[in-house]
C-alpha atoms as a PDB file:
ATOM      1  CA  UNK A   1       5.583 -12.157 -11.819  1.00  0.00           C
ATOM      2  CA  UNK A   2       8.218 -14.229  -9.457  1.00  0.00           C
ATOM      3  CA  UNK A   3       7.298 -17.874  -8.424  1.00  0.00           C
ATOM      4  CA  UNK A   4       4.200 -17.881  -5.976  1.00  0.00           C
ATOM      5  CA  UNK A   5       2.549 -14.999  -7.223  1.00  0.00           C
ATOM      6  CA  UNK A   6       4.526 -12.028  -5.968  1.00  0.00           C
ATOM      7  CA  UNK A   7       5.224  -9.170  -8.296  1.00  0.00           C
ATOM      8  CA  UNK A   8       8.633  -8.098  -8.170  1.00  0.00           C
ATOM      9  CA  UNK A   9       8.186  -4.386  -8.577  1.00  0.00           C
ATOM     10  CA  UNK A  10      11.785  -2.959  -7.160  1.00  0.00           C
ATOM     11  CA  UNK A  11      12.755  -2.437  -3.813  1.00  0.00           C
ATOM     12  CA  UNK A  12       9.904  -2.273  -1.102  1.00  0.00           C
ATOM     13  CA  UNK A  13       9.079  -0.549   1.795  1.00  0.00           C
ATOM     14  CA  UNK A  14       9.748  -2.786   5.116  1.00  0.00           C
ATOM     15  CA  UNK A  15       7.867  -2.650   8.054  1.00  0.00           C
ATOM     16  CA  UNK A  16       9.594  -1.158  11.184  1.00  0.00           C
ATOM     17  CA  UNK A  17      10.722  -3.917  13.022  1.00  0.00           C
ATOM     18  CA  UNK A  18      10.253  -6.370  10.649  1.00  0.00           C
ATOM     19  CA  UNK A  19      13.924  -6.924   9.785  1.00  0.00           C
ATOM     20  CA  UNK A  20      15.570 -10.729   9.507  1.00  0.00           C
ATOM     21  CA  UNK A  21      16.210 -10.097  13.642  1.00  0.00           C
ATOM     22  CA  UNK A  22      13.052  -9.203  14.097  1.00  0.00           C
ATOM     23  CA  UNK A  23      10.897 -11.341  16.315  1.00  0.00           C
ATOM     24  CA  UNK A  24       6.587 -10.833  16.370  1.00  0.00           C
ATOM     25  CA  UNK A  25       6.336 -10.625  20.004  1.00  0.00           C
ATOM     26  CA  UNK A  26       8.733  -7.806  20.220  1.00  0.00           C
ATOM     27  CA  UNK A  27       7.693  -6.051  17.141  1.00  0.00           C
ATOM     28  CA  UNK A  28       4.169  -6.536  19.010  1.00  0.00           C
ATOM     29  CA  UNK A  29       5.395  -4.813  22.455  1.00  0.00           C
ATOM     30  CA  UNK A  30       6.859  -1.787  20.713  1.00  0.00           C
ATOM     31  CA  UNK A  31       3.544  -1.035  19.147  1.00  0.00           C
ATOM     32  CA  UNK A  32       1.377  -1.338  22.031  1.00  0.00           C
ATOM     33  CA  UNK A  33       4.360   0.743  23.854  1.00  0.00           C
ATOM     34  CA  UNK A  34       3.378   3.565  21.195  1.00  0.00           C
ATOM     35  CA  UNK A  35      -0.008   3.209  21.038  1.00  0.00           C
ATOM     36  CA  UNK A  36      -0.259   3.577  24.832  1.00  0.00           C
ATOM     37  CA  UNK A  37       1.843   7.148  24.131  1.00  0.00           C
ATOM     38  CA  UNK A  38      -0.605   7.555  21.479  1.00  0.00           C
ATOM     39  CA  UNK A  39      -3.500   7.681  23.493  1.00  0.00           C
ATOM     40  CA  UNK A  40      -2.123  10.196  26.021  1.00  0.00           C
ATOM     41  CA  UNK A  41      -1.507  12.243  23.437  1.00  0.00           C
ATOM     42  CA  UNK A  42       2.603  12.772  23.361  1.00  0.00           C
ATOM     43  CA  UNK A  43       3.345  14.646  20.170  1.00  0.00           C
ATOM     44  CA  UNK A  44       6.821  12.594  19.897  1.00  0.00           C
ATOM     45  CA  UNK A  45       5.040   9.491  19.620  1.00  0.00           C
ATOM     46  CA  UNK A  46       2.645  10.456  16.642  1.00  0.00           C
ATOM     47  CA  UNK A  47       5.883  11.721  15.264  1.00  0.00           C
ATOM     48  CA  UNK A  48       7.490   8.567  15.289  1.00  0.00           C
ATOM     49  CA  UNK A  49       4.421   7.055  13.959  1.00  0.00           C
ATOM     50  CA  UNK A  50       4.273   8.872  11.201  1.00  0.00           C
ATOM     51  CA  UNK A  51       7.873   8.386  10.100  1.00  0.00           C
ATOM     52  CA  UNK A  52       7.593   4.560  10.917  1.00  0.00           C
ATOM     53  CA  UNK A  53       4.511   4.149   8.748  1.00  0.00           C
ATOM     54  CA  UNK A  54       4.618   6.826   5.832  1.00  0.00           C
ATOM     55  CA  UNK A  55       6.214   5.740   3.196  1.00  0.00           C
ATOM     56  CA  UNK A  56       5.003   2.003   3.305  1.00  0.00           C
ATOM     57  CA  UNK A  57       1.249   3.884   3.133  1.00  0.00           C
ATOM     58  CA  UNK A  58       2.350   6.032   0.688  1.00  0.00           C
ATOM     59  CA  UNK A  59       3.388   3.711  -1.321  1.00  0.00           C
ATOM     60  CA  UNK A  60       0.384   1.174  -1.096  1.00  0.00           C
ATOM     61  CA  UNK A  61      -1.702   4.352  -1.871  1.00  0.00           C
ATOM     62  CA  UNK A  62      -0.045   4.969  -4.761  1.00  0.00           C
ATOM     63  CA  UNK A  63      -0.777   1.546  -5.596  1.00  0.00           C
ATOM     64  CA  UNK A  64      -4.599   2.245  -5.404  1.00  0.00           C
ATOM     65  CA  UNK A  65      -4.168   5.514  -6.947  1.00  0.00           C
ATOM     66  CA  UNK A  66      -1.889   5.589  -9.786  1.00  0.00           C
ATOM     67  CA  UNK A  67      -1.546   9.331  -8.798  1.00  0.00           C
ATOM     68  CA  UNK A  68       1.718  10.752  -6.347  1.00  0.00           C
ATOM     69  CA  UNK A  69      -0.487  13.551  -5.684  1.00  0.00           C
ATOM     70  CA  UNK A  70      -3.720  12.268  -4.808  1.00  0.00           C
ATOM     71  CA  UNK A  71      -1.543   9.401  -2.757  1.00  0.00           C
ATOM     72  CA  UNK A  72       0.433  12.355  -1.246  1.00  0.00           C
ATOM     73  CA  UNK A  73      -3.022  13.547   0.148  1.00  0.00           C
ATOM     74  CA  UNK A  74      -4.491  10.926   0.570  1.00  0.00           C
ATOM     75  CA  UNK A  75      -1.486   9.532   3.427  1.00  0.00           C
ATOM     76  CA  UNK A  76      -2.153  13.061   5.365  1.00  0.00           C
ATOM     77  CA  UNK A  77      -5.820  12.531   5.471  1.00  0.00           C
ATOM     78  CA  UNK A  78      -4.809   8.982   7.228  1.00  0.00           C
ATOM     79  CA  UNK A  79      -2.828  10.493   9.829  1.00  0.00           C
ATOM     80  CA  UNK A  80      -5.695  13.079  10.279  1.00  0.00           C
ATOM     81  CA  UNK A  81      -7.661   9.740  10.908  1.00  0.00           C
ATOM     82  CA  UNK A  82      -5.800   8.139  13.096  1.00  0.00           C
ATOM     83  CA  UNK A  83      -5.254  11.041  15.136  1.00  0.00           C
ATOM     84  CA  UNK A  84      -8.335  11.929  15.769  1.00  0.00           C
ATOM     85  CA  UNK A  85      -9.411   8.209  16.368  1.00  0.00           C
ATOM     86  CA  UNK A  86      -6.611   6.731  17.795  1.00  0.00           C
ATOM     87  CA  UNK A  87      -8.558   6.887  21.151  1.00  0.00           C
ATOM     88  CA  UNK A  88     -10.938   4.563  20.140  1.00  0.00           C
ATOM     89  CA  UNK A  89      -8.629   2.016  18.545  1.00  0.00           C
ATOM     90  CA  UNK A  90      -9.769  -1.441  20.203  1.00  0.00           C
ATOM     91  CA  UNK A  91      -6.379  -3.116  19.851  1.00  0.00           C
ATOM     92  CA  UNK A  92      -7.998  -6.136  18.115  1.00  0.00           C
ATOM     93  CA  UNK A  93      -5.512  -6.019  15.391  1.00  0.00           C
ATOM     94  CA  UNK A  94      -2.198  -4.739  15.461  1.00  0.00           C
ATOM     95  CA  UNK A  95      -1.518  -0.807  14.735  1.00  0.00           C
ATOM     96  CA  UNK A  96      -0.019  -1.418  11.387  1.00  0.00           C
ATOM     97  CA  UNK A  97      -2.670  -3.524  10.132  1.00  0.00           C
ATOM     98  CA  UNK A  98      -4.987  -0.911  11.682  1.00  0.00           C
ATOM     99  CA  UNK A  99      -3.532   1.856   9.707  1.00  0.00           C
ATOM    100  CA  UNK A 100      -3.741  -0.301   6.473  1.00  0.00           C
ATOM    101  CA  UNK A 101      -7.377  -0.480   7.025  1.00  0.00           C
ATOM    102  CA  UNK A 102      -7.828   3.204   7.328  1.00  0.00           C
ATOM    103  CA  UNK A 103      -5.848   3.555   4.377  1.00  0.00           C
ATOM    104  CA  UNK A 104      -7.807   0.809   2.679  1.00  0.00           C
ATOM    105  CA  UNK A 105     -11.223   3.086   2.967  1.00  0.00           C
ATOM    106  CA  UNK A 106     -10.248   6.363   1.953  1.00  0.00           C
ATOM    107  CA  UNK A 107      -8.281   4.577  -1.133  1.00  0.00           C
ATOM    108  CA  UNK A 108     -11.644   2.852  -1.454  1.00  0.00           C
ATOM    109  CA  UNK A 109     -13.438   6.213  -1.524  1.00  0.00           C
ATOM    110  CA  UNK A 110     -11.397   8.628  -3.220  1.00  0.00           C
ATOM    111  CA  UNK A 111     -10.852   5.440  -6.214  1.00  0.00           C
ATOM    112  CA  UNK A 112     -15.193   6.537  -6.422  1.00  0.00           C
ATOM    113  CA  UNK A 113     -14.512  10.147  -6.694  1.00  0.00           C
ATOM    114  CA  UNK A 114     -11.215  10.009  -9.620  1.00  0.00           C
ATOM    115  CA  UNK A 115     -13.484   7.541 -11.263  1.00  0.00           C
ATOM    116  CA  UNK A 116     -16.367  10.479 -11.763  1.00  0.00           C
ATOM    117  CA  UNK A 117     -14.063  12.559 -12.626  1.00  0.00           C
ATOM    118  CA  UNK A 118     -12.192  10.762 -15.008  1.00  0.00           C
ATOM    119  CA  UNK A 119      -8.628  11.197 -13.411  1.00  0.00           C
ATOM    120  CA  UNK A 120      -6.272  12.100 -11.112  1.00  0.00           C
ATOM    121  CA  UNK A 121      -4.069  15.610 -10.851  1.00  0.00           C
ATOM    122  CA  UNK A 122      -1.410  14.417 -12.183  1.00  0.00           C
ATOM    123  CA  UNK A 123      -1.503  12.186 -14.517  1.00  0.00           C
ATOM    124  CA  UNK A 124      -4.688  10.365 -16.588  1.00  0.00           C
ATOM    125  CA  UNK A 125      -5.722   6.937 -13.663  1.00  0.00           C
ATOM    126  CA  UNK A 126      -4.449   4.230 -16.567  1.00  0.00           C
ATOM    127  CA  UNK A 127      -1.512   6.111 -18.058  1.00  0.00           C
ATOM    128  CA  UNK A 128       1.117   6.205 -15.355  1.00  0.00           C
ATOM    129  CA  UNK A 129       4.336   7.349 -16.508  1.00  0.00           C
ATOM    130  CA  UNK A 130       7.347   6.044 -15.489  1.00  0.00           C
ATOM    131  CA  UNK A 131       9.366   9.008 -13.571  1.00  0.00           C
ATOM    132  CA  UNK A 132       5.639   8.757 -11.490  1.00  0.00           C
ATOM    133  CA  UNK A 133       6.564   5.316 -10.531  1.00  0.00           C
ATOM    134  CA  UNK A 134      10.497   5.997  -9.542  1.00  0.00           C
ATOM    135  CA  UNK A 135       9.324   8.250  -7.204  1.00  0.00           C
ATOM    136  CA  UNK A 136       6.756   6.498  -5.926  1.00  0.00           C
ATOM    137  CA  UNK A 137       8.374   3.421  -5.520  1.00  0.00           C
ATOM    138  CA  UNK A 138      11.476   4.583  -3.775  1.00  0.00           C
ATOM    139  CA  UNK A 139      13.416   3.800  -7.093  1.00  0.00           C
ATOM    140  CA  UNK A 140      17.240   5.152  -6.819  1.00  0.00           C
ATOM    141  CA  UNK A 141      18.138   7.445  -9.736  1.00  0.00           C
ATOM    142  CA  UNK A 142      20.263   6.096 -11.454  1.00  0.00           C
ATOM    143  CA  UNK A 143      20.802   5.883 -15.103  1.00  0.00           C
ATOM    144  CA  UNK A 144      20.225   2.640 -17.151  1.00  0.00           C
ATOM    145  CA  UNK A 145      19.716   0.051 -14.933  1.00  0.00           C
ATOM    146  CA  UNK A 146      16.882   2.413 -12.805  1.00  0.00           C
ATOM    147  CA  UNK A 147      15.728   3.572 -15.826  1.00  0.00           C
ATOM    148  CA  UNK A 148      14.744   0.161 -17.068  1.00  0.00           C
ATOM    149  CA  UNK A 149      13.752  -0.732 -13.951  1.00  0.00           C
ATOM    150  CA  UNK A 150      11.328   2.570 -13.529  1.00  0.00           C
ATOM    151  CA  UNK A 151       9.688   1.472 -16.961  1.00  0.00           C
ATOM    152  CA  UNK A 152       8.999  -2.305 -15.792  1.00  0.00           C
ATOM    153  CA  UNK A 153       7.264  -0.455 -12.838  1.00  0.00           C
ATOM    154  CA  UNK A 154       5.583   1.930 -14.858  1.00  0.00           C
ATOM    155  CA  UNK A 155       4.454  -1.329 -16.816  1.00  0.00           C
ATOM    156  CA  UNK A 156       3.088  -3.206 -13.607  1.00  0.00           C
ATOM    157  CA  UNK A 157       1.423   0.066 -12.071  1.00  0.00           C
ATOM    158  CA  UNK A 158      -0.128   0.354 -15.509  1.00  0.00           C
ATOM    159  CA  UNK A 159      -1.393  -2.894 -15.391  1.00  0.00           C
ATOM    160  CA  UNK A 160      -2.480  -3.212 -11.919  1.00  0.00           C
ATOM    161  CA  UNK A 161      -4.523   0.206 -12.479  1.00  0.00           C
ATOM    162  CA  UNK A 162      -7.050  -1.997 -15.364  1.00  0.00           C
ATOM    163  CA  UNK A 163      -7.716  -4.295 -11.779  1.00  0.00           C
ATOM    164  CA  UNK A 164     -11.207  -3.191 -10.308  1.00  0.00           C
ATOM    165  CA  UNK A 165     -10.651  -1.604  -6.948  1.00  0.00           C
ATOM    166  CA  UNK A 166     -10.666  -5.001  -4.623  1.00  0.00           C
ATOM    167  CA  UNK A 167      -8.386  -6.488  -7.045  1.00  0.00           C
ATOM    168  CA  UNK A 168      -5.936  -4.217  -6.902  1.00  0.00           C
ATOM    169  CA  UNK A 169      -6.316  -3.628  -2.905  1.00  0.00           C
ATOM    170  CA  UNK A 170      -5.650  -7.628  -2.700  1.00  0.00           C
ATOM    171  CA  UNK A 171      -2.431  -7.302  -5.025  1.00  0.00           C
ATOM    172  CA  UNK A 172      -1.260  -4.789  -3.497  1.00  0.00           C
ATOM    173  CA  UNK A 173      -1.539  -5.791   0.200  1.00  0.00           C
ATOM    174  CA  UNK A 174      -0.288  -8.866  -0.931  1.00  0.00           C
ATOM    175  CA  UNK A 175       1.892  -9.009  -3.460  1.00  0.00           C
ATOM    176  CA  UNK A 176       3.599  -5.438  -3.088  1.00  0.00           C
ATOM    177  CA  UNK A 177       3.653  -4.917   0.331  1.00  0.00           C
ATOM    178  CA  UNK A 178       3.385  -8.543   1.201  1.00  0.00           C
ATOM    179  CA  UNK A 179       1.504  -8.422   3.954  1.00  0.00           C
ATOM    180  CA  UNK A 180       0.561 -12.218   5.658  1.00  0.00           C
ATOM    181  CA  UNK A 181      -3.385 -13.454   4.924  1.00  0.00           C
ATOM    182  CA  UNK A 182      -4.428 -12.828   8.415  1.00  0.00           C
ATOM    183  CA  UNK A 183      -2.613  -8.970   8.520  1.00  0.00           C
ATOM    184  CA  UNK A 184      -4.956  -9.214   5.253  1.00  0.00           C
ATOM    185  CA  UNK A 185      -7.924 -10.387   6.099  1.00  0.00           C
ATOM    186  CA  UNK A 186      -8.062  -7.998   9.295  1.00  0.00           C
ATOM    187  CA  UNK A 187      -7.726  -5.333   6.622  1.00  0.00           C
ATOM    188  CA  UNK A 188     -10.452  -6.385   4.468  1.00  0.00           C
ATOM    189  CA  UNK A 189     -12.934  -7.782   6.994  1.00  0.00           C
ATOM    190  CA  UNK A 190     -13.268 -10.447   4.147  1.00  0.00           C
ATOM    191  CA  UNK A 191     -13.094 -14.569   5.035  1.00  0.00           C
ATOM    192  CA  UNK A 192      -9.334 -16.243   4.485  1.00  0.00           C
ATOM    193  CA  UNK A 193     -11.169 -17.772   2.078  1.00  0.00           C
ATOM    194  CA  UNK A 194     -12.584 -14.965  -0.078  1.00  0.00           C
ATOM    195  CA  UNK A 195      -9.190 -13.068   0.336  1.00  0.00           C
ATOM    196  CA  UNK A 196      -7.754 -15.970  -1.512  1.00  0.00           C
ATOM    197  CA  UNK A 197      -9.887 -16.703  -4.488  1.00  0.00           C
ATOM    198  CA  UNK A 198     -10.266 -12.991  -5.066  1.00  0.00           C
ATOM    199  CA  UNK A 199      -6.334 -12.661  -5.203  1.00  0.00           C
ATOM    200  CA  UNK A 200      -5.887 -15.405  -7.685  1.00  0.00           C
ATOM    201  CA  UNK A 201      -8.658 -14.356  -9.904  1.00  0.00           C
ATOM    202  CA  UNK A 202      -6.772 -10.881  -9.749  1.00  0.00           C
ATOM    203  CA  UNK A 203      -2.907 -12.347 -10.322  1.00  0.00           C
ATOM    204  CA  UNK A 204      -4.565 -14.503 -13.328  1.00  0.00           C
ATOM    205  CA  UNK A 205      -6.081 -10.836 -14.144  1.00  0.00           C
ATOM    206  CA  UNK A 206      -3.135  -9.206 -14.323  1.00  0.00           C
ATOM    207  CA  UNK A 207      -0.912 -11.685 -15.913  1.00  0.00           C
ATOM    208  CA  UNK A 208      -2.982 -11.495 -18.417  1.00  0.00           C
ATOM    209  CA  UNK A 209      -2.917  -7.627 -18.607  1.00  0.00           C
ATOM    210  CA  UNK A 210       0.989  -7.990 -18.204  1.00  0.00           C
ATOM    211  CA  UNK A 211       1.195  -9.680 -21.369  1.00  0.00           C
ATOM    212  CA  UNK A 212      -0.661  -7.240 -23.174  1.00  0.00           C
ATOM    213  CA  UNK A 213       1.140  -4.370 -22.227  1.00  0.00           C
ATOM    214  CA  UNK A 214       4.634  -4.592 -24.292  1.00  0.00           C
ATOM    215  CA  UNK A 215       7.999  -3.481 -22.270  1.00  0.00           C
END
């Protein structure tokens, strides 16, 4: 773990418009811009959603999942979702942090339906190997250095996949995708509070895991 908590898995998805130029108001306009083309249903803008939003969702589903192809899936069932509900979106959070919830729920659900059945397609839920995590965590093949790097992953995913479900939701919101509290706590529907003393019961958790698992 690097100081304060945050995992330092390898490079990281970043939020459209959410660059060091970025500013929140006008990352705000350009989402209520799309959602408005969104809701009167231009094909170009769910597009553009999708390719905005994918990997990042893809990623934090792989998180959950510790499987590319149940995460692979499970990010077209989302867009499914959101298409079909995007209508009835109130606005009260911001589109990102609404699609982050969505993705939150069927993580939530399809976590209940691996865990009957023992594991996922491709690989067994706490054995994730580390080619799995290269590609799933945008890693650059390369030899060596990616190589190492793609086992360290392998090593976190590993651990992070012994975290009960909320635990590992919280890390990963947090800590991989480093969301803020309040993108976090709209995604949860849980107190500031709660979000908080869950996530440091789950870094202590998994620090602990961490030094169990040898790299």
């Amino acid at each position: 773990m690097s100081p304060g908590g945050v995992l330092d898995v390898g490079q990281q998805a970043v939020a459209p418009g959410a660059g060091p130029d970025a500013r929140p108001d006008d990352t705000r306009r350009e989402e209520q811009a799309l959602l408005v083309r969104l809701r009167s249903g231009d094909p170009e803008a769910f597009e553009s959603l999708v390719h905005q939003h994918q990997d990042r969702l893809y990623d934090f589903c792989f998180r959950m999942l510790g499987d590319r192809e149940e995460a692979h899936d499970l990010v077209q069932e989302v867009f499914v979702s959101v298409h079909q509900n995007v209508r009835r979106f109130r606005a009260d959070a911001r589109l990102s942090t609404w699609l982050f919830r969505i993705s939150k729920n069927h993580c939530l659900n399809r976590l209940k339906y691996l865990q009957r059945r023992g594991r996922g397609r491709s690989e067994a839920f706490d054995e994730v190997n580390a080619a799995a995590i290269a590609q799933g965590g945008g890693a650059p093949v390369q030899p060596d250095a990616a190589l190492d790097a793609a086992r360290e992953r392998a090593r976190v995913q590993r651990a992070i996949s012994q975290l009960d479900p909320d635990a590992r939701m919280l890390v990963a919101l947090r800590d991989i995708e480093g969301l803020s509290y309040d993108e976090i706590v709209d995604i949860t529907e849980l107190p500031e509070g709660t979000v908080k003393s869950r996530l440091h019961r789950a870094r202590e958790k998994l620090a602990d895991l961490l030094g169990r698992f040898e790299p």
